[in-house]
Protein backbone atom coordinates (compact mmCIF):
# COMPACT_ATOMS: atom_id res chain seq x y z
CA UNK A 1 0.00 0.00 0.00
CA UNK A 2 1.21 3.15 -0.99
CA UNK A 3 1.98 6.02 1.09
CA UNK A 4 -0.50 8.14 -0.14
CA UNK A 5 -3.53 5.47 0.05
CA UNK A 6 -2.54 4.84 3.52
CA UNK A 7 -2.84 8.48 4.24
CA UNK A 8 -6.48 8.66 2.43
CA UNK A 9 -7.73 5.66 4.92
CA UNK A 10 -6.78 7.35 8.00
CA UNK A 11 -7.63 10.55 7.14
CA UNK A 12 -11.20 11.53 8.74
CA UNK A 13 -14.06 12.37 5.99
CA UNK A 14 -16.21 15.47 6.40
CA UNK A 15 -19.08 14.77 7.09
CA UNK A 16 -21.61 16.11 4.95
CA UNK A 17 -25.07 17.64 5.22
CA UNK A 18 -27.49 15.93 3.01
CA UNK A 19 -29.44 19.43 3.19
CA UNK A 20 -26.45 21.01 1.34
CA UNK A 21 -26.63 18.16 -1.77
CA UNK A 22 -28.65 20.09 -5.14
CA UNK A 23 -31.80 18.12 -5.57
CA UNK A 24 -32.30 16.93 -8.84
CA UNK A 25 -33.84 18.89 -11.62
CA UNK A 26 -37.34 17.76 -13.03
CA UNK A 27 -35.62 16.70 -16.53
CA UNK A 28 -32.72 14.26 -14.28
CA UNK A 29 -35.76 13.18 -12.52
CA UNK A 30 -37.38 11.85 -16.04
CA UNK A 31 -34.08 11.01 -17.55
CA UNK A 32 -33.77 8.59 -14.05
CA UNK A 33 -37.44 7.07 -14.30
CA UNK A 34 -36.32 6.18 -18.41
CA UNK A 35 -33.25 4.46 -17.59
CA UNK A 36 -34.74 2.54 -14.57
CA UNK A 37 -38.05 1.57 -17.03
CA UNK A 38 -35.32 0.50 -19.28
CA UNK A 39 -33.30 -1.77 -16.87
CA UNK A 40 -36.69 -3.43 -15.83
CA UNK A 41 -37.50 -3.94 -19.61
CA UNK A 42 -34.12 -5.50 -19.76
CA UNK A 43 -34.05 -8.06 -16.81
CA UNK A 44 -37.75 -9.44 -17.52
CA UNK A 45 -36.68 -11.79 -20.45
CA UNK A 46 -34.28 -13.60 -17.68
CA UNK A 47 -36.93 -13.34 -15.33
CA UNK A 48 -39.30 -15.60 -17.68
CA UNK A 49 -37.15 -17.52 -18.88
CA UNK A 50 -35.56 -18.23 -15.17
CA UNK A 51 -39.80 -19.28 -14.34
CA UNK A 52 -40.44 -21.17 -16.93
CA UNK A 53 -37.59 -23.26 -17.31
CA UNK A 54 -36.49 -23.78 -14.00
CA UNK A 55 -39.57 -22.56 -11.22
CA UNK A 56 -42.63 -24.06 -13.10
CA UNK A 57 -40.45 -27.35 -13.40
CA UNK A 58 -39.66 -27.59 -10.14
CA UNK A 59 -42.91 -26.89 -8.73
CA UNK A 60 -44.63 -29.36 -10.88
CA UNK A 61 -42.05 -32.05 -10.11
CA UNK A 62 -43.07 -31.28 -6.30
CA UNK A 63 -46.93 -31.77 -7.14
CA UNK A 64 -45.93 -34.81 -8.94
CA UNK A 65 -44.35 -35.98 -5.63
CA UNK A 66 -47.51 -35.77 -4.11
CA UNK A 67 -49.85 -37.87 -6.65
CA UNK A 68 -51.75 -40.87 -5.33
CA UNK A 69 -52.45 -44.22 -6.97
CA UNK A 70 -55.86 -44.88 -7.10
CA UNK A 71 -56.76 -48.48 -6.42
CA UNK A 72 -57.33 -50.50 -9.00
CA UNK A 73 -55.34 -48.34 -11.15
CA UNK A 74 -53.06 -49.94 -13.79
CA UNK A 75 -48.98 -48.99 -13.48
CA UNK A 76 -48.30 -44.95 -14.54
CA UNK A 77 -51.51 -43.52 -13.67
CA UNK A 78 -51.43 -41.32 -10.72
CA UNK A 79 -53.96 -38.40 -9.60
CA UNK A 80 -53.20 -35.45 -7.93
CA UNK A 81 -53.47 -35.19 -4.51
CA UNK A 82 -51.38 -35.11 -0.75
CA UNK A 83 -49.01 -38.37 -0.28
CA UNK A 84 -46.57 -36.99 1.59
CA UNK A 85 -45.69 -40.78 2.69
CA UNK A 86 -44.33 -40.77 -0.55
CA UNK A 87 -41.13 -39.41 1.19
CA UNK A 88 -40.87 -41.34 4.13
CA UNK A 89 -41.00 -44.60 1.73
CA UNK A 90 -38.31 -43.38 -0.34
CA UNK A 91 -36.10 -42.09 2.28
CA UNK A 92 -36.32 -45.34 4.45
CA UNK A 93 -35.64 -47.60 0.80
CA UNK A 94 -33.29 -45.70 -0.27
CA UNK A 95 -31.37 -43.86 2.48
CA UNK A 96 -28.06 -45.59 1.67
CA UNK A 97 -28.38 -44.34 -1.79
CA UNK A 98 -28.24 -40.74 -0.97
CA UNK A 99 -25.63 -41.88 1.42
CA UNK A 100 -23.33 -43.44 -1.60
CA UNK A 101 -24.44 -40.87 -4.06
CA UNK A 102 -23.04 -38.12 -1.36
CA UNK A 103 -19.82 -39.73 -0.84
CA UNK A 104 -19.07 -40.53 -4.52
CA UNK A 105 -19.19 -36.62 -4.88
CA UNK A 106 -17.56 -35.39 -1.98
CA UNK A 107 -14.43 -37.67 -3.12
CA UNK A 108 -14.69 -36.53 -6.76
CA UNK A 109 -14.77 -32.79 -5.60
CA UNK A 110 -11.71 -32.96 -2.88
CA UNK A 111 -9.65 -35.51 -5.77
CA UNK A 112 -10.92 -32.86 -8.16
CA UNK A 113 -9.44 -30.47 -6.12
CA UNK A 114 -6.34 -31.45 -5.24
CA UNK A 115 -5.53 -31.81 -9.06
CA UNK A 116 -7.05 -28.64 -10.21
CA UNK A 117 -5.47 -26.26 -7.73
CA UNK A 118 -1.65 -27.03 -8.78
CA UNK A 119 -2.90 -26.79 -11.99
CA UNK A 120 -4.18 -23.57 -12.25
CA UNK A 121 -1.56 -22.10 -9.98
CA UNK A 122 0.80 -23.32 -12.76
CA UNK A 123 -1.10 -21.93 -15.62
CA UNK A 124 -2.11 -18.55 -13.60
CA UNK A 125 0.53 -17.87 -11.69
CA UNK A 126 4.11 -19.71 -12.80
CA UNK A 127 3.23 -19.07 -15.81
CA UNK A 128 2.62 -15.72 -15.64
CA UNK A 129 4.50 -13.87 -18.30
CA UNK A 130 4.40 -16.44 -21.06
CA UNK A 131 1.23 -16.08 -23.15
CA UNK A 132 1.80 -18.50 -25.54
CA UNK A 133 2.25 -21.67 -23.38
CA UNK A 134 0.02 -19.73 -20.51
CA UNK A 135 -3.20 -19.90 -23.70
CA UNK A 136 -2.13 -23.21 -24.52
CA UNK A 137 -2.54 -25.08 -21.45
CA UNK A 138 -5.66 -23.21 -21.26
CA UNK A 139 -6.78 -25.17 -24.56
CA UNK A 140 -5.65 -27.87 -22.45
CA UNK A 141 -7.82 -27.57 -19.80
CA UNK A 142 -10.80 -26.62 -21.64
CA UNK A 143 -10.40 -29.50 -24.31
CA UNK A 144 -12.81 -31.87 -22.82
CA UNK A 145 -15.60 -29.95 -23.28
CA UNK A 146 -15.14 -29.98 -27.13
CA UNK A 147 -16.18 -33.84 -26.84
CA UNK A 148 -19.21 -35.37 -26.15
CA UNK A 149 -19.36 -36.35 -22.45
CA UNK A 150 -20.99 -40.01 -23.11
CA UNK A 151 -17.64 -40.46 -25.51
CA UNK A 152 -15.31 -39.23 -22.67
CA UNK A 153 -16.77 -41.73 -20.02
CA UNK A 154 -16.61 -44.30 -22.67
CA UNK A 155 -13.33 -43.45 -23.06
CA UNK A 156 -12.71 -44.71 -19.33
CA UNK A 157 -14.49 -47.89 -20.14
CA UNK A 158 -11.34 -48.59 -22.16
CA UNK A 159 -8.37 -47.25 -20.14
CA UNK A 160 -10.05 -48.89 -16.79
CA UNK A 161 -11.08 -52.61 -18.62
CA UNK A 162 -9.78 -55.91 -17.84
CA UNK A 163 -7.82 -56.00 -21.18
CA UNK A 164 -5.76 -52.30 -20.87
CA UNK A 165 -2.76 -51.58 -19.63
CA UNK A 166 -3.11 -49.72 -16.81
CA UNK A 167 -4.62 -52.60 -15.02
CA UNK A 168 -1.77 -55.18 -16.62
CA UNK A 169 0.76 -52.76 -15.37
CA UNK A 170 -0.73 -52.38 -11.71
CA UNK A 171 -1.11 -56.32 -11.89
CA UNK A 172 2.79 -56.66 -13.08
CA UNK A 173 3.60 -54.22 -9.73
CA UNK A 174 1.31 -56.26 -7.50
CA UNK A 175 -0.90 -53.64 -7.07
CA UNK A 176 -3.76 -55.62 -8.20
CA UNK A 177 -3.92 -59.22 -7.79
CA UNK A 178 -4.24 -61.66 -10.22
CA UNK A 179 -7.71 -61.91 -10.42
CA UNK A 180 -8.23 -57.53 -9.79
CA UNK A 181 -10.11 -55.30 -11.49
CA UNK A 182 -11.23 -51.64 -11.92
CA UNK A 183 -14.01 -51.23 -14.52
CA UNK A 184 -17.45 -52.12 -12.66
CA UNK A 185 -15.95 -50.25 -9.42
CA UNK A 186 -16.53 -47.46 -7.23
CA UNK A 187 -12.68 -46.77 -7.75
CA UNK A 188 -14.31 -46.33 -11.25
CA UNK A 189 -17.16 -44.11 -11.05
CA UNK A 190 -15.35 -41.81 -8.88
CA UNK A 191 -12.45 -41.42 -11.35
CA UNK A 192 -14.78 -40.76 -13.95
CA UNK A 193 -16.62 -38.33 -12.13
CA UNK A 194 -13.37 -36.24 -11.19
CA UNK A 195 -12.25 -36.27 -14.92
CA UNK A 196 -15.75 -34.99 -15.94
CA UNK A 197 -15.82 -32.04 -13.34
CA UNK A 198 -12.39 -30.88 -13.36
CA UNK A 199 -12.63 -28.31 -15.62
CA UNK A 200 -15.12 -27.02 -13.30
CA UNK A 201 -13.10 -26.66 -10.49
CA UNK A 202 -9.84 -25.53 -12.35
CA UNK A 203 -11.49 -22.39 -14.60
CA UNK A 204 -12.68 -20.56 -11.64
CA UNK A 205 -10.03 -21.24 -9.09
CA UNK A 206 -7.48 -20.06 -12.26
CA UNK A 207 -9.72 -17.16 -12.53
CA UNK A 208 -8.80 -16.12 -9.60
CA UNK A 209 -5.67 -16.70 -9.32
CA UNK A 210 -4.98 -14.88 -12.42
CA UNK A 211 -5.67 -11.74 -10.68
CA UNK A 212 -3.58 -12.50 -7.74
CA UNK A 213 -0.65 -9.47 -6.75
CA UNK A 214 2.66 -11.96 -7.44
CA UNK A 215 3.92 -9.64 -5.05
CA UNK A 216 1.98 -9.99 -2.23
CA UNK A 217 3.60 -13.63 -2.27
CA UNK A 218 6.69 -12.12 -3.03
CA UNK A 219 6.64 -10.33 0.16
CA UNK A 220 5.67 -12.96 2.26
CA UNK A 221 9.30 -14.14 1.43
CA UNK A 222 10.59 -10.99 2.54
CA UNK A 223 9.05 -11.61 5.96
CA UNK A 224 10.90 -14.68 6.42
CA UNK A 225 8.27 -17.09 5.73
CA UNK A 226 8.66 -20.38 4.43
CA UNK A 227 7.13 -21.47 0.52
CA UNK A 228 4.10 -23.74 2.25
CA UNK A 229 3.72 -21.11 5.32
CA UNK A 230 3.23 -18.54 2.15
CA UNK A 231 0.97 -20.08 0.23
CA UNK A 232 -0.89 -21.12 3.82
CA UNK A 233 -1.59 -17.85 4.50
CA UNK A 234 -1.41 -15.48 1.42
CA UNK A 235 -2.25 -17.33 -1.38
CA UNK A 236 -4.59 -19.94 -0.44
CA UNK A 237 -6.64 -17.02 1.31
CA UNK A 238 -6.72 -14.67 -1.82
CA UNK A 239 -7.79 -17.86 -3.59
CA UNK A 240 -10.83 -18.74 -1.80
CA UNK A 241 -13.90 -17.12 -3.66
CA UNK A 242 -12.40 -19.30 -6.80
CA UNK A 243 -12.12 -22.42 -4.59
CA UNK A 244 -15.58 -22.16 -3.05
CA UNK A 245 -17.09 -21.86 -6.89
CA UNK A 246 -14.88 -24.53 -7.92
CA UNK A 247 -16.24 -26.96 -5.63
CA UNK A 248 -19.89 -26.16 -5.82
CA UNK A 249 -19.53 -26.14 -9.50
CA UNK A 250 -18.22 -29.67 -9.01
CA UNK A 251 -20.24 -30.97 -5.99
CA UNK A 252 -23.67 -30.32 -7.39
CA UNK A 253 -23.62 -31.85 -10.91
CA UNK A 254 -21.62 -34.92 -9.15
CA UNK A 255 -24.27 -35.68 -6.35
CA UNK A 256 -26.97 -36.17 -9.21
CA UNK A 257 -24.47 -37.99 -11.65
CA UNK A 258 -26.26 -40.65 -13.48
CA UNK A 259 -23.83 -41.55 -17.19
CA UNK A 260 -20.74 -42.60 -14.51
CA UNK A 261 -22.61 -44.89 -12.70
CA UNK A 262 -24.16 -46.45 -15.30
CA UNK A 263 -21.30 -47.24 -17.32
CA UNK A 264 -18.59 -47.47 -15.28
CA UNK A 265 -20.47 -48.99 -12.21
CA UNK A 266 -21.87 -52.24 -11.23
CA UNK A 267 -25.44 -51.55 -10.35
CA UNK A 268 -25.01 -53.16 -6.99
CA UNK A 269 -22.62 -51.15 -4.16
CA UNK A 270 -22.37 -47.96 -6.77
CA UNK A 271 -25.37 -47.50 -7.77
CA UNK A 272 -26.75 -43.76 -7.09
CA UNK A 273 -29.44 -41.49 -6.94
CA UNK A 274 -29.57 -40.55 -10.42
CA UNK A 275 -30.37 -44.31 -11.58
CA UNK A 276 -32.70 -45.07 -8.91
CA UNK A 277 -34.83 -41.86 -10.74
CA UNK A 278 -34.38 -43.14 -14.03
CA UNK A 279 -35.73 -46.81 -13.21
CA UNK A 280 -38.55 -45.26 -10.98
CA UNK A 281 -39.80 -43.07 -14.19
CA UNK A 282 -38.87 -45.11 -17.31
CA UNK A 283 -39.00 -48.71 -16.01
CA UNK A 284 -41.17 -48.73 -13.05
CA UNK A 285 -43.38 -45.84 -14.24
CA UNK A 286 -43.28 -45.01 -10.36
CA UNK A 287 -43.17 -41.04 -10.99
CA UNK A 288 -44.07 -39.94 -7.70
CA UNK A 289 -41.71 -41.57 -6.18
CA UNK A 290 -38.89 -40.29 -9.15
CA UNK A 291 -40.39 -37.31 -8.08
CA UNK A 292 -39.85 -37.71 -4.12
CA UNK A 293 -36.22 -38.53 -4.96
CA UNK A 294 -35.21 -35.69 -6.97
CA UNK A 295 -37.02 -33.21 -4.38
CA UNK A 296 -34.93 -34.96 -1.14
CA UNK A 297 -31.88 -34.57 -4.06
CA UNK A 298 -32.54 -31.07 -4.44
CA UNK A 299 -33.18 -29.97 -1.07
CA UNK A 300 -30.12 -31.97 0.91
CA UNK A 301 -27.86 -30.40 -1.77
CA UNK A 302 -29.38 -26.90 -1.27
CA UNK A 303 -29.13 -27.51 2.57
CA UNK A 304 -25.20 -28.65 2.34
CA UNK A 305 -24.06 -25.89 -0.18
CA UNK A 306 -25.79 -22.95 2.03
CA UNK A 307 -23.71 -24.23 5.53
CA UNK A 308 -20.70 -24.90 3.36
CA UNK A 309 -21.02 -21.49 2.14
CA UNK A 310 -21.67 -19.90 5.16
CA UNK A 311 -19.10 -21.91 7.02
CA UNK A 312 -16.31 -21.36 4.78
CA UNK A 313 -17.66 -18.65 2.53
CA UNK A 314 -15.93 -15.30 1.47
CA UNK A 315 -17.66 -11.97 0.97
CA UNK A 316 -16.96 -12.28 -2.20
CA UNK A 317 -19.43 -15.28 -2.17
CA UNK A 318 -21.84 -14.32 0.26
């Protein structure tokens, strides 16, 4: 901080009498109204299109929730009504579901993590200075999402079967036995799901690390601290609004992941949330109960991100 800007913070500020502030004239007045008739006009198409895609949705997959079976009824047809037992049966049948589904994503989001950070501190930060290698490990990064995400898990299919040689060379080391495997896994899913997500918890934590003072850290070093007490408490701080985006970014898509599970899972001890709602509505025709699900989905992941946010939330977040 400069000399001068520290003199401009301690210095006191006059006050000032609100009486002594010209009142606008009748034509700012009008020119005021326009421009704030003008903003409205503005923000109502992402008003409608936020209710009609997203709040009329939701609230009719709540109704659905609700829908009672009348007796005698043949399989699919529902009528509205109030079954809010609907919940408790799904909860109690499928508690260790939400349990698995939970975990799967909490492990993809801390593995993403841990690989996405160094990442973008290269590319943001180490980097800085070098434009031409700095874009192109930013084509890199983004690459992925120029392929079609069923392809990329497919792609896992291949490198994690029986036949390739990552799992001949992990047999040859004795890391797998004989008779080991990783396709058809939880080892599997949750692998797939970091790869997926990554790019969603690299871009914003780069993002902010791109705009990180280099010599802030450089002066950490002048105060005699150590690389990891530096990062600790300079960068790691400064990099916090990117990290807490990163990880809901990743967290929320990977609690309702549905394409890992199926195709890189077993259907037995990984099977998650996401299918159980897929074989309730197209196989069972069971839609209040698809319905149930995705509403206890919705609302635990709502309920975790808002104390994760306001446990370890910035005010850049908040």
């Amino acid at each position: 901080m400069s000399l001068k800007a520290a003199e401009e913070l301690t210095t006191p500020r006059e006050h000032v009498d609100p009486a002594s502030i010209p009142e606008r004239s009748a034509e700012e007045q009008r020119t005021w109204r326009t421009r704030g008739r003008l903003g409205m006009l503005l923000v109502i198409p992402g008003f409608a299109f936020i209710a009609i895609f997203f709040v009329v949705p939701v609230f009719s997959m709540l109704a659905m929730s609700l829908y009672t079976q009348p007796e005698g009824a043949v399989a699919g047809e529902f009528v509205p009504g109030f079954n809010v037992a609907t919940y408790a049966q799904v909860m109690s049948t499928y508690g260790d579901t939400f349990v698995r589904s939970f975990a799967f994503a909490l492990i993809a989001t801390v593995a993403a993590l841990c690989i996405g950070y160094p990442m973008a501190y290269l590319v943001a930060v180490r980097l800085r200075g070098r434009p031409l290698l700095q874009g192109l490990l930013l084509v890199v990064i983004i690459a992925p999402f120029f392929s079609s995400f069923i392809l990329r898990v497919q792609s896992w299919r291949f490198i994690l079967s029986d036949e390739s040689w990552v799992v001949g060379f992990l047999k040859a080391i004795s890391v797998l036995p004989e008779d080991g495997r990783l396709t058809a896994t939880a080892l599997s899913v949750v692998a797939g799901m970091t790869y997926l997500y990554l790019p969603l918890m690299t871009l914003p934590i780069y993002a902010n690390l791109e705009r990180l003072d280099t010599r802030l850290i450089e002066a950490g070093g002048d105060l005699y601290a150590g690389g990891l007490q530096t990062f600790l408490r300079v960068t790691l701080p400064l990099s916090m609004p990117g990290v807490m985006a990163g990880t809901i970014l990743t967290f929320i898509p990977a609690s309702g992941d549905y394409v890992n599970a199926v195709m890189l899972g077993n259907n037995v001890d990984t099977t998650t949330v996401g299918q159980i709602v897929d074989s309730r509505f197209f196989h069972a025709a069971d839609y209040p109960s698809a319905a149930a699900l995705s509403a206890v989905l919705m609302g635990i992941i709502l309920i975790l991100v808002t104390l994760y946010v306001r446990r370890f939330g910035t005010k850049e977040i908040v």
